[in-house]
Protein backbone atom coordinates (compact mmCIF):
# COMPACT_ATOMS: atom_id res chain seq x y z
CA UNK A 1 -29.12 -10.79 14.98
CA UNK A 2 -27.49 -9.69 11.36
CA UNK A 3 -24.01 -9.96 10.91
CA UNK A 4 -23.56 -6.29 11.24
CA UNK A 5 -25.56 -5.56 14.15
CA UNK A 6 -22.52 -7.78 15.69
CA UNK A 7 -19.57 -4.97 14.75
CA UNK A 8 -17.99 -2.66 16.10
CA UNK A 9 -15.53 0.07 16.17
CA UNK A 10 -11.59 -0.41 16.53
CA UNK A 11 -9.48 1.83 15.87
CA UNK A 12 -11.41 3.57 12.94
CA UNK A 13 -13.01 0.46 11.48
CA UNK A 14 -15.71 -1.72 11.81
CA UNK A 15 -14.94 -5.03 13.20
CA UNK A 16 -16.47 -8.05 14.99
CA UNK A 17 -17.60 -6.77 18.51
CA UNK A 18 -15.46 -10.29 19.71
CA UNK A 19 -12.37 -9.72 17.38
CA UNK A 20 -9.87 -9.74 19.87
CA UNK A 21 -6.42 -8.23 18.55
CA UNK A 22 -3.39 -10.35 19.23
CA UNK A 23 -0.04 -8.84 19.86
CA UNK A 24 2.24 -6.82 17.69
CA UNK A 25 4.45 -8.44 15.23
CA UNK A 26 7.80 -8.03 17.28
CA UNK A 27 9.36 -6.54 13.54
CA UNK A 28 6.73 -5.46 11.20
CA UNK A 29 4.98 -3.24 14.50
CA UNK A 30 8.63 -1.49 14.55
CA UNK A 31 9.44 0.04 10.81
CA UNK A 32 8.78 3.39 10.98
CA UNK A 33 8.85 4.07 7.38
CA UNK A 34 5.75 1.76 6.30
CA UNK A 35 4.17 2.16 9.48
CA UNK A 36 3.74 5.99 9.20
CA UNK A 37 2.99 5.50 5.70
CA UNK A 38 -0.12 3.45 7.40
CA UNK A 39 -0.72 5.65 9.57
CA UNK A 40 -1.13 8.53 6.74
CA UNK A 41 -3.67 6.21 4.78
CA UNK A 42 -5.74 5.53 7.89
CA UNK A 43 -6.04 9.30 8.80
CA UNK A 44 -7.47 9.60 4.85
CA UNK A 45 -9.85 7.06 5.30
CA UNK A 46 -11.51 9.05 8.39
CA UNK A 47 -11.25 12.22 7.16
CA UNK A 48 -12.98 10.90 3.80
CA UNK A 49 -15.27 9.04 5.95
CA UNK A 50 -14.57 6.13 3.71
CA UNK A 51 -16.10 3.13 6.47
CA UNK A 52 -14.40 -0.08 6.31
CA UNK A 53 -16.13 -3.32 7.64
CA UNK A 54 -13.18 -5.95 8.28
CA UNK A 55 -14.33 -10.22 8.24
CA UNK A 56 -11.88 -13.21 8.74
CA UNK A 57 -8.99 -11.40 10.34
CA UNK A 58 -8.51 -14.54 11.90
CA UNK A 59 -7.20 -16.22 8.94
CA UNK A 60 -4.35 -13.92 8.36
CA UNK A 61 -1.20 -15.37 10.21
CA UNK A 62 0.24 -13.28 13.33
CA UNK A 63 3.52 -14.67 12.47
CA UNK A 64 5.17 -16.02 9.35
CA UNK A 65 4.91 -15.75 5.51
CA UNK A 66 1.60 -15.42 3.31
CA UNK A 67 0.80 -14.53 0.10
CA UNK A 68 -2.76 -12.44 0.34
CA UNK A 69 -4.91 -12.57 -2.96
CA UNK A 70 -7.44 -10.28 -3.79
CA UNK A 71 -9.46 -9.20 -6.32
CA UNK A 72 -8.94 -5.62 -8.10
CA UNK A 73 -11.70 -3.10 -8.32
CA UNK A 74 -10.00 0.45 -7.65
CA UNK A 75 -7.31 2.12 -7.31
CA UNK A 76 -7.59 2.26 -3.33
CA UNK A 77 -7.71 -1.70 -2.97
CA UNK A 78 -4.25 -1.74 -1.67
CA UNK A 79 -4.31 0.55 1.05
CA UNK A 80 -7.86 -1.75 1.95
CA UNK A 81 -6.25 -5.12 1.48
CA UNK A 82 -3.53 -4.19 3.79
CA UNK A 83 -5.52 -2.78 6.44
CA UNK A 84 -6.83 -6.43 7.99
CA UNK A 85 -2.99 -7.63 8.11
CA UNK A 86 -2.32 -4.12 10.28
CA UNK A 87 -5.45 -4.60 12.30
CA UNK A 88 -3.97 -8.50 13.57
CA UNK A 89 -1.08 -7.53 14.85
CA UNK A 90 0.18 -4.00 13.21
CA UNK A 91 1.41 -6.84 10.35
CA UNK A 92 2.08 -5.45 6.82
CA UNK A 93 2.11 -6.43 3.55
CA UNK A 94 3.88 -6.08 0.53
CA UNK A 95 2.41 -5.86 -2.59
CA UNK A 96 3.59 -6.60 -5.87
CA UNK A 97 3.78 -4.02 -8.73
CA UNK A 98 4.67 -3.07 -12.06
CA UNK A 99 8.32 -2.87 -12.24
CA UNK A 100 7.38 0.91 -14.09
CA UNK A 101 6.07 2.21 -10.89
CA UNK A 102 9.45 1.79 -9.14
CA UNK A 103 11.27 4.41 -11.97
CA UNK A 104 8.87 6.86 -11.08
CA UNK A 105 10.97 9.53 -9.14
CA UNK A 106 9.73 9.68 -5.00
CA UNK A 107 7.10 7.53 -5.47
CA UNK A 108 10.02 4.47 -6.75
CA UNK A 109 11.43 5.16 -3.82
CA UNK A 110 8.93 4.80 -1.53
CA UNK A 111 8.07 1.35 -2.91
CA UNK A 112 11.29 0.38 -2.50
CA UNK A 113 11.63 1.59 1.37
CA UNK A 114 8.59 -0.06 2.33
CA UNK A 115 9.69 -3.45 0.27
CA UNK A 116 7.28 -4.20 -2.07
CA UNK A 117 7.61 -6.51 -4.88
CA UNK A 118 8.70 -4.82 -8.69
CA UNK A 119 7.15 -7.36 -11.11
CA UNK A 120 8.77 -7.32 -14.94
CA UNK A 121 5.62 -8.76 -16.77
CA UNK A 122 8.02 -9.50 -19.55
CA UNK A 123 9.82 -11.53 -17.30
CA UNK A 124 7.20 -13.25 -14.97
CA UNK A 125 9.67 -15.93 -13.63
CA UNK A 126 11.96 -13.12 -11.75
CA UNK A 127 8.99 -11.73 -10.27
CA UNK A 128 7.69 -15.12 -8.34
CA UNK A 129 11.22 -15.66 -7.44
CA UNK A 130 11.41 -12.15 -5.35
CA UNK A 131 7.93 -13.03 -4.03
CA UNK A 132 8.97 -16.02 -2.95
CA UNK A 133 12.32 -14.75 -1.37
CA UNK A 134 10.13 -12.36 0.59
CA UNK A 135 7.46 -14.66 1.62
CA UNK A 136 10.50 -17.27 3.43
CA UNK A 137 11.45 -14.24 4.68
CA UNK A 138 8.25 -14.84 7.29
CA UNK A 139 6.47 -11.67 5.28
CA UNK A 140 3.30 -10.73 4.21
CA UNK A 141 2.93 -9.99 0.33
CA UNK A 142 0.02 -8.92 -1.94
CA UNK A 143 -1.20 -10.26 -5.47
CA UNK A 144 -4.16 -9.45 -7.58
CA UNK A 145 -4.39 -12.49 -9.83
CA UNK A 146 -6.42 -10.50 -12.44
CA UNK A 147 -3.40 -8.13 -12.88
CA UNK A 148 -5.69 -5.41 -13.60
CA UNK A 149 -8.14 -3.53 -12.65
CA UNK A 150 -11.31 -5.42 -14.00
CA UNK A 151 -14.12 -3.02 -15.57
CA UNK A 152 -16.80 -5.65 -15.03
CA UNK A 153 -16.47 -5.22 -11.40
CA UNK A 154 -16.71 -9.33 -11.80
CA UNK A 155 -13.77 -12.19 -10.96
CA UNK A 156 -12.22 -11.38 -14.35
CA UNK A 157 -9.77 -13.79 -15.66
CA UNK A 158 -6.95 -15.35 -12.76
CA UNK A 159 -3.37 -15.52 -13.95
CA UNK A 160 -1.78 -18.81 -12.21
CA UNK A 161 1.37 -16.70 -10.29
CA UNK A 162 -0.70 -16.65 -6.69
CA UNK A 163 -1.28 -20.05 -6.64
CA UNK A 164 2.89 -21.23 -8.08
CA UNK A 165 4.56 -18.48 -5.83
CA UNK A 166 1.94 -19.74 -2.70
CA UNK A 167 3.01 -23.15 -3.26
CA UNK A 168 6.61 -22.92 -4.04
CA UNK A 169 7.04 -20.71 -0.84
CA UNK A 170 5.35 -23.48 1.47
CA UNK A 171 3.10 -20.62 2.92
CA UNK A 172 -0.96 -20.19 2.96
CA UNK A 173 -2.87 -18.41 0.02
CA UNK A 174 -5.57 -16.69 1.80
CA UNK A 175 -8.22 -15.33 -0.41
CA UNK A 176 -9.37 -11.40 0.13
CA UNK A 177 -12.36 -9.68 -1.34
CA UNK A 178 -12.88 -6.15 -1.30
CA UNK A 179 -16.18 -4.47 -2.40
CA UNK A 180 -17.13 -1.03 -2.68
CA UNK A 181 -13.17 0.26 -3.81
CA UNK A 182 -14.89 0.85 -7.07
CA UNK A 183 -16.87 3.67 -5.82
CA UNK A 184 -14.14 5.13 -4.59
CA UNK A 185 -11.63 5.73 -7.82
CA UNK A 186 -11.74 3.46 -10.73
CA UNK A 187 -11.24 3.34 -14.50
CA UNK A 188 -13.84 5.05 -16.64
CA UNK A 189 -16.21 6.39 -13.47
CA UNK A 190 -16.12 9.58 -11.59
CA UNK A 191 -14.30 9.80 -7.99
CA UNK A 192 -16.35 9.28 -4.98
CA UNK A 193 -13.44 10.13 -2.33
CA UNK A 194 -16.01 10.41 0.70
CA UNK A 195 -18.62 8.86 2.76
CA UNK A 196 -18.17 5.64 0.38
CA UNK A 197 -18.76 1.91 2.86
CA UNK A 198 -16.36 -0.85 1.68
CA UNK A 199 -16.42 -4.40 2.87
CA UNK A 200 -12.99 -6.30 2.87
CA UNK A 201 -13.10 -10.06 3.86
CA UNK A 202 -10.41 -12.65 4.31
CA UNK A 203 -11.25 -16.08 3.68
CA UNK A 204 -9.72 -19.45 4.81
CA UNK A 205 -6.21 -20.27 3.21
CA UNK A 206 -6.76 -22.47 0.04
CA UNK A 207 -5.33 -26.13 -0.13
CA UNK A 208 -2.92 -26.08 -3.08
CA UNK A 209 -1.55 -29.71 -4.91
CA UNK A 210 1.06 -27.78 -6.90
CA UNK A 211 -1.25 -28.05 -9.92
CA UNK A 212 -1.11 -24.49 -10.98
CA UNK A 213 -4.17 -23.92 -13.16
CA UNK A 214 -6.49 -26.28 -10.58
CA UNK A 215 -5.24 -24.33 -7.64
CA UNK A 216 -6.39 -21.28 -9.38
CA UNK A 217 -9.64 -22.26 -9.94
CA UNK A 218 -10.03 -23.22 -6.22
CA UNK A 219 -8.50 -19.64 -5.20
CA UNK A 220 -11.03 -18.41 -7.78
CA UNK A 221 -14.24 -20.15 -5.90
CA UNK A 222 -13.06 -19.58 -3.14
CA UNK A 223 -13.08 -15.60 -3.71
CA UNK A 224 -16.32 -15.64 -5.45
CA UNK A 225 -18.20 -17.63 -2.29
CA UNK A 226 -16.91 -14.30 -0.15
CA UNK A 227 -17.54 -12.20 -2.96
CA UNK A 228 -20.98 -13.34 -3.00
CA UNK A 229 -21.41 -12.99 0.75
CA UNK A 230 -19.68 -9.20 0.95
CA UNK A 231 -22.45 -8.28 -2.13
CA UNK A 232 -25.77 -9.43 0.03
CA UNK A 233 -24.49 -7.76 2.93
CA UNK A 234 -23.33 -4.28 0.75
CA UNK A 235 -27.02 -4.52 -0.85
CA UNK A 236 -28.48 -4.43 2.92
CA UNK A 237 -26.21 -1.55 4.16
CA UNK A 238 -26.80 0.98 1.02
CA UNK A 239 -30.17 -0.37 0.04
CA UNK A 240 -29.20 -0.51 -3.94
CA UNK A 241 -32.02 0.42 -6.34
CA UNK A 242 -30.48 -0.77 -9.38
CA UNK A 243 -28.62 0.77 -12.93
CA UNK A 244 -25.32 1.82 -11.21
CA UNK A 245 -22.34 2.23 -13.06
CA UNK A 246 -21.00 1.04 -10.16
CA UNK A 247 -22.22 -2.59 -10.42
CA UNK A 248 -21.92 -5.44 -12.55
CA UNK A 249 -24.15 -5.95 -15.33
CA UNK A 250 -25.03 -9.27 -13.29
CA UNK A 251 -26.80 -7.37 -11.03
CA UNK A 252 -28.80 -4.83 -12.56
CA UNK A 253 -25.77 -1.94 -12.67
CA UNK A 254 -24.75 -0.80 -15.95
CA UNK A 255 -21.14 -1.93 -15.63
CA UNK A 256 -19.41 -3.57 -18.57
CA UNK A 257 -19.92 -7.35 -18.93
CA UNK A 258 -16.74 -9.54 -18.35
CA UNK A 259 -16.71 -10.15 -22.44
CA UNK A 260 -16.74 -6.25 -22.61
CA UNK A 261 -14.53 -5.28 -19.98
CA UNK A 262 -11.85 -7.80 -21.93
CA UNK A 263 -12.64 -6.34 -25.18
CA UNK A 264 -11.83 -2.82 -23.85
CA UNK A 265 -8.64 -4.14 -21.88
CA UNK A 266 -7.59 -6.16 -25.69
CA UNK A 267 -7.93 -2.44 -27.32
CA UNK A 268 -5.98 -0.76 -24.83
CA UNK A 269 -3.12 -3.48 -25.04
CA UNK A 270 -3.46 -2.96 -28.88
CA UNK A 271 -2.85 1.09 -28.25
CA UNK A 272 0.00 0.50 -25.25
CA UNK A 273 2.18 -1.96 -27.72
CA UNK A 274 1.47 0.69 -30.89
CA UNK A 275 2.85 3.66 -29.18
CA UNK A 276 5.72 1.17 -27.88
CA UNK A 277 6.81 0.33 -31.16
CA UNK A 278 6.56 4.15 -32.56
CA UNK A 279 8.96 5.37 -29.67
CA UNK A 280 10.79 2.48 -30.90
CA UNK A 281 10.74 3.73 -34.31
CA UNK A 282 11.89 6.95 -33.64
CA UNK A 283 14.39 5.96 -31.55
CA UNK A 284 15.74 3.89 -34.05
CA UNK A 285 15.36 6.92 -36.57
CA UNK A 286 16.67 9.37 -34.43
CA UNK A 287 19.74 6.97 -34.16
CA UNK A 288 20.34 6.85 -37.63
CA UNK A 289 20.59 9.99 -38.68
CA UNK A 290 22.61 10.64 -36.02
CA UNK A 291 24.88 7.90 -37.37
CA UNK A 292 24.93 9.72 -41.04
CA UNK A 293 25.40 12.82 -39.72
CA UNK A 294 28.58 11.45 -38.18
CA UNK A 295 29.94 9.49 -41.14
């Protein structure tokens, strides 16, 4: 028997048939805020007929801190990251974002209600400290270790955070793969908001040492083994033909290559720190003239 001729349905989304659920966390079940907030995203999912096949809930903790780390396809991969942890358990999880998003008027907010993590990339070190607060805490919290949204649709290059806020917590890293986000909403490719599959599987925590860039690469091969596995079983399920934008070069699609995809993301740094420094410039401008016009 395949794998998938062993799901079924639970609540909305495909599971093992013998995935029993264990009982709610006694807090995390009980905030009404994030939990409605859940509850909103799940509705979406049905009514968009967007099906989600769930793996390896067992390695996500009932209880207790964990720092989840998947890789970043789409713009829907956190509301699919997150919805394994509120499967087991009605547990959630709280992601870490660009400290930007939480100045945006209502939406700031939000983040901040439901907890998540605001990360300063110009000061990285603040940013594993309030990850790692939140993870002794006994939480759940979310990191994409390419820190982007890679174009390749490949394991584009890891930053070492996951693995130094994992380990100087004391809690499991637990790998996460999603495949099939990109179909959904991505950079550079038109929406597909319905009747997209996607395929999100949780892997077995990795051992960390404490040795940063090593741990990395074992997070790293660890997500590509389940990577791997989630892409054979995607190519059964859709039957791909081949030359979609939607898939790496790797395989057949038409997808940048990772060399690409970083050239692109270089040239879009370049543009994002020019039109920093102009504001700056004008800024500055606009100040001094002000300043003569006092004198």
């Amino acid at each position: 028997m395949s794998e998938r001729a062993g799901l079924g349905r639970r609540r909305g989304l495909q599971l093992p048939a013998s995935y029993t659920s264990p009982a709610d966390h006694p807090v995390e079940s009980k905030e009404r805020f994030y939990q409605g907030a859940v509850g909103v995203a799940r509705r979406l999912l049905g009514f968009t007929r967007i099906g989600v096949t769930l793996h390896g809930l067992e390695h996500i903790p009932q209880r207790g801190g964990a720092l989840l780390a998947g890789n970043h396809t789409g713009y829907y991969d956190f509301v699919l990251m997150g919805a394994g942890p509120h499967i087991h358990g009605n547990r959630l999880v709280r992601f870490m974002a660009k400290q930007s998003v939480f100045g945006i008027p209502v939406l700031g907010g939000i983040m901040q209600k439901m907890g998540h993590v605001p990360v300063d990339r110009a000061r990285g070190a603040g940013a594993i400290d309030a990850a790692v607060a939140e993870l002794r805490r006994g939480r759940l919290v979310g990191i994409f270790p390419e820190a982007t949204i890679s174009r390749s649709f490949e394991l584009a290059k890891f930053k070492t955070g996951a693995a130094r806020i994992a380990h100087a917590a004391g809690v499991p890293l637990i790998p996460c793969v999603i495949w099939g986000s990109q179909r959904i909403w991505t950079k550079d490719l038109p929406k597909q908001l319905r009747g997209v599959p996607v395929i999100v599987r949780y892997g077995e925590p990795v051992a960390l040492t404490g040795d940063a860039e090593a741990d990395t690469e074992r997070l790293k091969a660890a997500m590509q083994l389940l990577l791997d596995e989630s892409r054979n079983e995607y190519a059964q399920l859709v039957g791909i033909e081949g030359g979609e934008a939607w898939m790496p070069a790797s395989l057949g699609g038409t997808a940048p290559s990772i060399e690409e995809a970083e050239e692109i993301y270089a040239r879009e740094r370049e543009a994002r720190a020019a039109k920093k420094a102009a504001k700056a410039e004008k800024r500055a401008g606009n100040k001094r003239r002000k300043s003569k016009g006092g004198s």
